[in-house]
Protein backbone atom coordinates (compact mmCIF):
# COMPACT_ATOMS: atom_id res chain seq x y z
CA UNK A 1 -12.36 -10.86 -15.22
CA UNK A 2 -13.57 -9.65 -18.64
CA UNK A 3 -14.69 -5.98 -18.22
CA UNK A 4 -15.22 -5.48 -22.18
CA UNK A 5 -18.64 -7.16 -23.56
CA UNK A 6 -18.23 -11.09 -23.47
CA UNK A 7 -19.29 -11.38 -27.02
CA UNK A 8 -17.04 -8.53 -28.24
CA UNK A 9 -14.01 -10.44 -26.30
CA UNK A 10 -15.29 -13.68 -27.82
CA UNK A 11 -15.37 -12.43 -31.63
CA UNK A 12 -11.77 -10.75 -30.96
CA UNK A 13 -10.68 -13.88 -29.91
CA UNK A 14 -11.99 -15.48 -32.77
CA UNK A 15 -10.38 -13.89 -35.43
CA UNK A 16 -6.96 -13.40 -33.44
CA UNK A 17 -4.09 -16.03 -33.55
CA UNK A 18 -1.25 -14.77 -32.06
CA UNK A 19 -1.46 -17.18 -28.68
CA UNK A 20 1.25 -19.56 -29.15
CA UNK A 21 -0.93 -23.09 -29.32
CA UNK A 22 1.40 -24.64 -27.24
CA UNK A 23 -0.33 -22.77 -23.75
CA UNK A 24 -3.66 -24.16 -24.68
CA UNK A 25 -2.95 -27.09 -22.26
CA UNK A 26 -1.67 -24.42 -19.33
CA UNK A 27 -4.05 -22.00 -20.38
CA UNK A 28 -7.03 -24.03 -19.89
CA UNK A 29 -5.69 -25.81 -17.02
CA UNK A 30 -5.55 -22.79 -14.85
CA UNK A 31 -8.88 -21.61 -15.75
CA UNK A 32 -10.65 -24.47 -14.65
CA UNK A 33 -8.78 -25.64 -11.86
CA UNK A 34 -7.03 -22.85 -9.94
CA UNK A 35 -9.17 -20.78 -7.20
CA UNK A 36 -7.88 -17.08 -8.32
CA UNK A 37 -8.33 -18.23 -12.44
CA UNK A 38 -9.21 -14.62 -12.80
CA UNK A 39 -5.62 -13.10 -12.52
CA UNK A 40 -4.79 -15.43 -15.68
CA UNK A 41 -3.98 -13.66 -19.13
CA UNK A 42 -7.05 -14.52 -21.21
CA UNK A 43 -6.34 -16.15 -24.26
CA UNK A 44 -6.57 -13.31 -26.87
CA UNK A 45 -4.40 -11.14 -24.35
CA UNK A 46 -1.54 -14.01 -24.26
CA UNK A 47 -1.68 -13.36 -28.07
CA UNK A 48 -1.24 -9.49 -28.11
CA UNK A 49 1.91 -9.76 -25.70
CA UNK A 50 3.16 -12.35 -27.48
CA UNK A 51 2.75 -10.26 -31.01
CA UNK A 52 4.22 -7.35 -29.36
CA UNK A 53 7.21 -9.36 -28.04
CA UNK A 54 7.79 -10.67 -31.54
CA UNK A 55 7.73 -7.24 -32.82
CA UNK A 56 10.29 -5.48 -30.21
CA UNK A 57 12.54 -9.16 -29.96
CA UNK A 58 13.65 -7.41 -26.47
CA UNK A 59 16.89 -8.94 -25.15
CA UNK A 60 15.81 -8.00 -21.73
CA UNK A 61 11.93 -8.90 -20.63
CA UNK A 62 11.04 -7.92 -16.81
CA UNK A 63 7.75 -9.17 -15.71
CA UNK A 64 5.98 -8.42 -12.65
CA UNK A 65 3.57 -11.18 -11.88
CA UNK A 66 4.29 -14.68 -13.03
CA UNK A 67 1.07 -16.15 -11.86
CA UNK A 68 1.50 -19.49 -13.03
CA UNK A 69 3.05 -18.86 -16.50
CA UNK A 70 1.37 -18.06 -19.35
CA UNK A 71 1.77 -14.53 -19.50
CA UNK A 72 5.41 -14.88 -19.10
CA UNK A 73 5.71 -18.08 -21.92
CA UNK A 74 3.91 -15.63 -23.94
CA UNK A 75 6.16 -12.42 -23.48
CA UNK A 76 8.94 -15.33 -24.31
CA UNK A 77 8.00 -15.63 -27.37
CA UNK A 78 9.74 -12.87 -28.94
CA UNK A 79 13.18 -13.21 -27.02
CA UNK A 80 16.36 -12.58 -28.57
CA UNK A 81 18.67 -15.66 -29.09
CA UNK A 82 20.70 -14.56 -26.24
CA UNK A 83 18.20 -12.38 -24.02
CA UNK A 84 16.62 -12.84 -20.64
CA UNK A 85 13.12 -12.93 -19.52
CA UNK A 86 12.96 -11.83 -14.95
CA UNK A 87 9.24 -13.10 -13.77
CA UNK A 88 8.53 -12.25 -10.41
CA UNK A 89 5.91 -14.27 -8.22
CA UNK A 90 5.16 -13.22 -4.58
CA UNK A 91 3.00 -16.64 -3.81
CA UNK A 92 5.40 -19.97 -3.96
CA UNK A 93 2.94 -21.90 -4.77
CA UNK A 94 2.12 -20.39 -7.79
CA UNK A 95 6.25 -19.76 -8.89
CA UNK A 96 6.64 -23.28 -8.74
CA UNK A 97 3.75 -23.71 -10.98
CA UNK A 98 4.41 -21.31 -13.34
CA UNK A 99 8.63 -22.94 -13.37
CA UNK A 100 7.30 -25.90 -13.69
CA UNK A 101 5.43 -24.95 -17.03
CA UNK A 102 8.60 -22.88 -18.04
CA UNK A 103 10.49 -26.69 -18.68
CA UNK A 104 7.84 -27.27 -21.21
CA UNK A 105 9.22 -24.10 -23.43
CA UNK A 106 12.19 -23.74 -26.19
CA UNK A 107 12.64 -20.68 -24.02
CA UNK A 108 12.95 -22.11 -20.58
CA UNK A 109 16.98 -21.64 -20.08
CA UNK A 110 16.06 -18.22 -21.26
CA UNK A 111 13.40 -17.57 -18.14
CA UNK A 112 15.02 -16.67 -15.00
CA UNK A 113 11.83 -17.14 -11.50
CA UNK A 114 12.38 -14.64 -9.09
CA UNK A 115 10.00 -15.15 -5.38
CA UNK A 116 9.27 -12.46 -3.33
CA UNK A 117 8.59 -9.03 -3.12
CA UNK A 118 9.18 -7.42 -6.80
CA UNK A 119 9.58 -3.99 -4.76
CA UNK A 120 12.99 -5.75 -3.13
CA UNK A 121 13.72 -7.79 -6.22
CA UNK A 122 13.63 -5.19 -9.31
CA UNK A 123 16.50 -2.66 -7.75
CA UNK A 124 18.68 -6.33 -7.84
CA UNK A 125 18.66 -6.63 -11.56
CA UNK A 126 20.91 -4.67 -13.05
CA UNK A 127 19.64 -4.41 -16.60
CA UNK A 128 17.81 -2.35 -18.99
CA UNK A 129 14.78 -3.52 -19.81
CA UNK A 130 13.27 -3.93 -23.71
CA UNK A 131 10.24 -4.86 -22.71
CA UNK A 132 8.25 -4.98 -19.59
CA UNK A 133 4.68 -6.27 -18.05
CA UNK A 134 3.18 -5.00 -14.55
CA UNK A 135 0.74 -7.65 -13.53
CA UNK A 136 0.82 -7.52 -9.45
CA UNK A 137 -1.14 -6.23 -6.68
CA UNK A 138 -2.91 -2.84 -7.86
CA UNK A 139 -1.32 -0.36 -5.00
CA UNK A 140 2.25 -1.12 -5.94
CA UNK A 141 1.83 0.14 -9.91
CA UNK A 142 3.14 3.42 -8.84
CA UNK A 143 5.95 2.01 -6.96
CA UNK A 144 7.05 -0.44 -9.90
CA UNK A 145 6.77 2.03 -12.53
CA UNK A 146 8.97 4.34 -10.71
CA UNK A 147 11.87 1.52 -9.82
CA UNK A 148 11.59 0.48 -13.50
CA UNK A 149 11.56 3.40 -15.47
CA UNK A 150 14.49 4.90 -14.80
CA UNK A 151 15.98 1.44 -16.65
CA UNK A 152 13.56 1.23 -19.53
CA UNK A 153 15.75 1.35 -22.27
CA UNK A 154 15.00 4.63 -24.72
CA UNK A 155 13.21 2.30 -26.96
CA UNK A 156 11.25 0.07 -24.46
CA UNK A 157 7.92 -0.23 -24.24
CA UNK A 158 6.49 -0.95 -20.31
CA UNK A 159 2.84 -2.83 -20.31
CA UNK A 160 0.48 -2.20 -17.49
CA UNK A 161 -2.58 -4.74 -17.13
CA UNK A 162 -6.29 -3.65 -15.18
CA UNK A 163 -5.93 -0.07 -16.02
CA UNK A 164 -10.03 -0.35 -16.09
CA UNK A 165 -10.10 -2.42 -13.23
CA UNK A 166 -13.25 -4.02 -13.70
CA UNK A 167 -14.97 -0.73 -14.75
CA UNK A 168 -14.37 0.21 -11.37
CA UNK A 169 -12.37 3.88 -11.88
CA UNK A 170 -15.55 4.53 -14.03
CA UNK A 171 -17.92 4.98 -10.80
CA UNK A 172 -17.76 8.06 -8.91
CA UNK A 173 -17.27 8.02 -6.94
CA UNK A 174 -14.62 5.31 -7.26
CA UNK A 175 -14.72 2.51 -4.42
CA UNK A 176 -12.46 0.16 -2.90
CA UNK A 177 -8.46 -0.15 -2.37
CA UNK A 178 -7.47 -1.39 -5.86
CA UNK A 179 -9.36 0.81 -7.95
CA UNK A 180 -8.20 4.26 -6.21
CA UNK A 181 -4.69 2.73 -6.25
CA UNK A 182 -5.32 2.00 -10.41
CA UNK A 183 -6.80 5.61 -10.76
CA UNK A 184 -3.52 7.04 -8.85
CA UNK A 185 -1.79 5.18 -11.14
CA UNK A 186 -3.45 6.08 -14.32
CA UNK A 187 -3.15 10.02 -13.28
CA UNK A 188 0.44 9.64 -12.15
CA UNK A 189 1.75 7.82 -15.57
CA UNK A 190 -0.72 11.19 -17.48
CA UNK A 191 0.87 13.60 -15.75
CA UNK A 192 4.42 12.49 -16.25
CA UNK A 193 6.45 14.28 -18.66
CA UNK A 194 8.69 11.41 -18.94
CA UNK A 195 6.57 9.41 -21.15
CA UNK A 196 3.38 8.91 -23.07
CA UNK A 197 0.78 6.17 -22.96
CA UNK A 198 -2.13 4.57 -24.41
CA UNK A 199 -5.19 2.76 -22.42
CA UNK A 200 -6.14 0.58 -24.86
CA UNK A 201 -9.80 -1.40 -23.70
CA UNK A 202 -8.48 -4.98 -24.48
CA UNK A 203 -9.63 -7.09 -22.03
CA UNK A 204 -9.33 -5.40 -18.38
CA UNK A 205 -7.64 -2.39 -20.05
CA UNK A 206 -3.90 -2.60 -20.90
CA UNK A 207 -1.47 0.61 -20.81
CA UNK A 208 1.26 1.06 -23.32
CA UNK A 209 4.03 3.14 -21.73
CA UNK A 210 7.43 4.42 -23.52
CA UNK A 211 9.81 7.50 -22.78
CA UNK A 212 9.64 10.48 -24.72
């Protein structure tokens, strides 16, 4: 879902051409065929992790939320020769999806599917991560930030998506599960000396996150 006005997202999209044209296919597929299309990248926010990936060219990528793949095939565009990109997908069905649309990349030896839960799964990879993306169910953020920070490399940059949630944590007062878990969030990561971050309104609202 599109919390930013449509038109705004539509002329941003418009003059942006970062999204590798490859996904189109995937991209489009997903939208209008699967049932939850909404937890899909849209197609100007593929671009801007794919521009940011080219910029970093991590050698470790750690993505929470595979979906079915377009997010990650975008973050993969940036990968170092020799790096790795860890997706994790709770639902199988979708992991298989998204895998399947991994074989379709230059990247795809490079992609490593992980199924389950990313709480269990993250403390298992032992690597420092360049570059990461938090995508998953809203009242684990504050879980996965605090697994993965203490292995974000000093230069690393973490990504958090729905930091608006829908315009949601804008209402007081605020309603609903997943939008007091996304306002916990947003005041934990502000009140941590760790780190700084911007909300930046693109789409659903995307947080930039790196260690001071």
């Amino acid at each position: 879902m599109d919390f930013i006005n449509p038109l705004a997202n539509e002329y941003a999209e418009k003059y942006s051409q970062a999204t590798p044209s490859y996904l189109k296919e995937l991209f489009e597929h997903t939208r209008d065929h699967h049932p939850h299309a909404h937890l899909q990248s849209n197609w100007q926010q593929g671009g801007f992790l794919s521009f940011i990936s080219k910029l970093i060219q991590p050698s470790t990528i750690l993505e929470i939320g595979s979906f079915t793949g377009f997010s990650s095939l975008c973050l993969a565009e940036g990968i170092s020769q020799n790096g790795e990109l860890h997706t994790i997908e709770l639902r199988e069905v979708d992991a298989y999806t998204a895998q399947n649309n991994f074989t379709k990349s230059p990247k795809c030896s490079q992609i490593k599917m992980h199924i389950g839960d990313a709480k269990t799964i993250i403390p298992s990879l032992d690597f420092q991560w360049d570059l990461v993306f938090i995508d998953a169910d809203k009242v684990g953020y504050i879980d996965y930030y605090e697994l993965i920070l203490p292995r974000l490399a000093p230069k690393g940059l973490m990504i958090v998506d729905n930091t608006l949630f829908h315009g949601d944590v804008l209402v007081t007062p605020i309603q609903g599960k997943s939008a007091k878990a996304i306002q916990a969030f947003n005041e934990h990561v502000y009140n941590d000396s760790r780190t700084e971050q911007s909300l930046l309104t693109i789409r659903d609202g995307l947080t930039l996150i790196r260690k001071i």
